[in-house]
Protein backbone atom coordinates (compact mmCIF):
# COMPACT_ATOMS: atom_id res chain seq x y z
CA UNK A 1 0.00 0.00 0.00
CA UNK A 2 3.15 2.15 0.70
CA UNK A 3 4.09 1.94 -2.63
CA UNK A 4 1.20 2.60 -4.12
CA UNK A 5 0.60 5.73 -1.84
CA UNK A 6 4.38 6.49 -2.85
CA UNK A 7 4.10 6.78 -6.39
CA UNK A 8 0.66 8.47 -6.35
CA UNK A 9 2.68 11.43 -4.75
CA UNK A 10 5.36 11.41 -6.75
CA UNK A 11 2.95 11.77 -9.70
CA UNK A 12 0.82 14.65 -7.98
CA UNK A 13 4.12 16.65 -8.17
CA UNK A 14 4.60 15.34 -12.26
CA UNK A 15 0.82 17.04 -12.65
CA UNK A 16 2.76 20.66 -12.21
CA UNK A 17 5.65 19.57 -14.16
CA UNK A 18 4.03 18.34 -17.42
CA UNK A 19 1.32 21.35 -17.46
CA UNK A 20 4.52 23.34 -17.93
CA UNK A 21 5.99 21.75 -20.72
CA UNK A 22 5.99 23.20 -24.23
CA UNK A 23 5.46 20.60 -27.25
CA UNK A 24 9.23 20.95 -28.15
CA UNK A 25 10.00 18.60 -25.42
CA UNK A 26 7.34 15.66 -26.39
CA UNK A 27 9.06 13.01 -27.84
CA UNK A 28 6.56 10.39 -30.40
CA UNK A 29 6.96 6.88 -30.27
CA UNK A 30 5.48 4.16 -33.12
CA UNK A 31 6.33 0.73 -32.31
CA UNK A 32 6.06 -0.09 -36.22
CA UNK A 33 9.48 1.12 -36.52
CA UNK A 34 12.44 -0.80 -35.29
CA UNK A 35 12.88 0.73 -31.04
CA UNK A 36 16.03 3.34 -31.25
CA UNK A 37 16.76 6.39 -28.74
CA UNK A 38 14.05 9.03 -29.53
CA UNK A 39 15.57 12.64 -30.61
CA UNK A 40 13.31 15.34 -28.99
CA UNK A 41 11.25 16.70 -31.30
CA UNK A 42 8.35 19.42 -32.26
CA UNK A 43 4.91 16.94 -31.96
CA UNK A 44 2.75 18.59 -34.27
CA UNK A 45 -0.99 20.00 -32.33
CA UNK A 46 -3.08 17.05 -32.13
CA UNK A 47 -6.49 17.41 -31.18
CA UNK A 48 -7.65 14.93 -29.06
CA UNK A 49 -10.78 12.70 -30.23
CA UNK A 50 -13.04 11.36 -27.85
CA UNK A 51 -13.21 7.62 -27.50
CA UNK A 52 -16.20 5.44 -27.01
CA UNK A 53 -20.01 5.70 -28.33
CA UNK A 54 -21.82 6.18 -24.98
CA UNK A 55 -23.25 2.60 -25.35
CA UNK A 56 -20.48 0.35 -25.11
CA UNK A 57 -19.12 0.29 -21.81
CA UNK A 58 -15.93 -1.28 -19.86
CA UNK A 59 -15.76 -1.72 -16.26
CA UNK A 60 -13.31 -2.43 -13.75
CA UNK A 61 -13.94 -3.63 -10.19
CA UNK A 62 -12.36 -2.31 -7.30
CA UNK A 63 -8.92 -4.57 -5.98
CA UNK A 64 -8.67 -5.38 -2.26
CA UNK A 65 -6.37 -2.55 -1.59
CA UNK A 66 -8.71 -0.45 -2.94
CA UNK A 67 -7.81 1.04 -6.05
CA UNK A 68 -8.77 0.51 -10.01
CA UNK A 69 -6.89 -1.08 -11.94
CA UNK A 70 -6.59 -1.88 -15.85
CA UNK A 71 -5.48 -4.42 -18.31
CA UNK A 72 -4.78 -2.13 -21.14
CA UNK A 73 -3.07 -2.18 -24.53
CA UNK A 74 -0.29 0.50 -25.36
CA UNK A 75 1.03 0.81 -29.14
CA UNK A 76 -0.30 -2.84 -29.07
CA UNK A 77 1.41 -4.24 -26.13
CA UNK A 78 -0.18 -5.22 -22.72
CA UNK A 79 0.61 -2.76 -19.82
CA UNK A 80 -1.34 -2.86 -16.15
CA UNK A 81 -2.31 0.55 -15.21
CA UNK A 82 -3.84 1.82 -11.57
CA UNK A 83 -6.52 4.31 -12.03
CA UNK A 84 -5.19 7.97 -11.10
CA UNK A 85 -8.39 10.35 -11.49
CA UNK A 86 -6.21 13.13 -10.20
CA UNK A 87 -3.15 12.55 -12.65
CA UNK A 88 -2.86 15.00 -15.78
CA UNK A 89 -1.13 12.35 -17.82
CA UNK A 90 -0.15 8.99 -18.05
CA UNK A 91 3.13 7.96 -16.12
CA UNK A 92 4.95 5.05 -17.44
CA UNK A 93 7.20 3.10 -14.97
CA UNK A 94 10.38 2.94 -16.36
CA UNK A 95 10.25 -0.71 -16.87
CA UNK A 96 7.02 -0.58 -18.99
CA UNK A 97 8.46 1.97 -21.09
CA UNK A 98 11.16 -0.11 -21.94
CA UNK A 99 8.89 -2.97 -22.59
CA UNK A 100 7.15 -0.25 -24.91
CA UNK A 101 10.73 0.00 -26.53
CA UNK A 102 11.00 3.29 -24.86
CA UNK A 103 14.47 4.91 -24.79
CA UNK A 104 15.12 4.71 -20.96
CA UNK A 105 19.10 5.61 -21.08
CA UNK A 106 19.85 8.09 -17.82
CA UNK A 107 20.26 10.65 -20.82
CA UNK A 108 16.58 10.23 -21.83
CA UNK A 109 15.44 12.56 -18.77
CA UNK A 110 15.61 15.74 -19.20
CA UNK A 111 12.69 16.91 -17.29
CA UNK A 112 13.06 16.54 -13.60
CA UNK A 113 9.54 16.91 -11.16
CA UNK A 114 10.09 18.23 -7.64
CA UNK A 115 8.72 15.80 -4.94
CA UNK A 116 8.26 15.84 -1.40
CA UNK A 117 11.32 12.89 -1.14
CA UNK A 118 13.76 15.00 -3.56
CA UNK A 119 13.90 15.42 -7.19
CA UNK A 120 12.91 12.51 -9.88
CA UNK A 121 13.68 12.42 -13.75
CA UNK A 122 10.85 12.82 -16.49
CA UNK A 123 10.93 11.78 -19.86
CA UNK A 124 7.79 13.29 -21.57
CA UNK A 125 6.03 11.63 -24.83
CA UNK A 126 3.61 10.66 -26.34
CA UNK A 127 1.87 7.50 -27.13
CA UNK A 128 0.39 6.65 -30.45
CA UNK A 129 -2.34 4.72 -29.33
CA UNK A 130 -3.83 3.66 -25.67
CA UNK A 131 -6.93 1.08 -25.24
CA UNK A 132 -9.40 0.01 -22.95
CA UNK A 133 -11.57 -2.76 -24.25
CA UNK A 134 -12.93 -1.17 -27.37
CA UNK A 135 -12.20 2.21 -26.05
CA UNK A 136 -8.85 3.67 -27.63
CA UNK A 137 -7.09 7.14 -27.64
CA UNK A 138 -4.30 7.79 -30.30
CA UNK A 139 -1.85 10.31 -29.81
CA UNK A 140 -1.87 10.65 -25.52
CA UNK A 141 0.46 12.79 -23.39
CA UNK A 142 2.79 10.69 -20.91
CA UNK A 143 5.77 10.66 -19.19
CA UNK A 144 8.21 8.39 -18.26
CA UNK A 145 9.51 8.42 -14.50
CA UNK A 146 13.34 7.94 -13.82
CA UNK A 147 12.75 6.16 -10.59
CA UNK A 148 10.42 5.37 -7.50
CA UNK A 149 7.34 4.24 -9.73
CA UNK A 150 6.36 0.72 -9.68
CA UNK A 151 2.80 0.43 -11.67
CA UNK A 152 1.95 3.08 -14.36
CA UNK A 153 -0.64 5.61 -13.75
CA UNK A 154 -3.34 5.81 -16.09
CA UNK A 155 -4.21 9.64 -15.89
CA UNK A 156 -6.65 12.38 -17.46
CA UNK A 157 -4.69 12.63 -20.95
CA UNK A 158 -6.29 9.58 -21.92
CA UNK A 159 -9.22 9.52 -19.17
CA UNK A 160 -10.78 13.01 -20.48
CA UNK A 161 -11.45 11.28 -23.77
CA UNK A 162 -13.88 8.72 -22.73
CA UNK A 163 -17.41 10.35 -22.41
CA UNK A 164 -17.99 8.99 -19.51
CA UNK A 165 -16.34 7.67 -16.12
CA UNK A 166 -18.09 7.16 -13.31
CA UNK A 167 -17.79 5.14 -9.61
CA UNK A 168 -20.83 3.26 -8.44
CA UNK A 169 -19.72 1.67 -5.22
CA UNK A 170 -17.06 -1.07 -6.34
CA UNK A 171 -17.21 -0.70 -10.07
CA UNK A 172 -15.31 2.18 -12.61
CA UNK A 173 -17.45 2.19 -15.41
CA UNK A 174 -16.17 3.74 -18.80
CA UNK A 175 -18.91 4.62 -21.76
């Protein structure tokens, strides 16, 4: 539970961080292309398409400890996200970025977010395409952490797309 509480805070401080970057520091990421270091570059103004009809619906049901979490597919691959309603973006543990074929070299961060425990490296992207179930987002902000993040954080970038998210006592529903 530590943990959990742990990197929940270290991602509340990544919230102020990302709002703050400019698009020159997003990186883009395809995983049709052979993996290789990703060169910053200018991500072109992408405007972000809501996903699902408002009939189809996905739900999750609440773990014993408490929180949501999700089986979803990133640029194709499987990656386990907990449910972070007060996250701006999605925050990749390092290790599922590199499963991603994420860059993750100590050169990669060039961001660094503020926390209450000292100061943590960012590397901010963004991913071509995030899914739910039938619900999928292309082109969503994210960020990987250096250090001190053991589950990815599935946050508003791709949560403000769905129409709707809601809690009814143990059960997230998405629609």
């Amino acid at each position: 539970m530590f943990k959990f509480v742990y990197g929940t805070l270290i991602f509340a401080t990544l919230v102020a961080v990302m709002s703050r970057l400019g698009e020159d520091k997003v990186t883009t990421h395809n995983i049709t292309s052979p993996p290789v270091v990703a060169a910053a570059a200018t991500a072109p103004k992408v405007e972000a398409k809501r996903v699902g009809n408002g009939y189809a619906e996905t739900t999750l049901e609440r773990s014993p400890d408490g929180h949501f979490y999700a089986e979803m597919r990133v640029n194709g691959t499987p990656v386990t996200f907990m449910v972070d309603t007060g996250a701006s973006v999605i925050a990749l543990s390092r290790a599922d970025a590199a499963r991603l074929g994420i860059s993750t070299l100590e050169s990669d961060f060039t961001d660094v977010a503020r926390t209450a425990s000292g100061e943590v490296g960012l590397k901010p992207i963004m991913l071509d395409r995030v899914a739910l179930g039938s619900l999928e987002a292309s082109q969503v902000e994210a960020a990987v952490v250096q250090q001190g993040l053991d589950i990815s954080l599935l946050g508003q970038s791709w949560l403000r797309r769905v129409g709707t998210v809601k809690i009814e006592g143990d059960r997230m529903i998405f629609r």
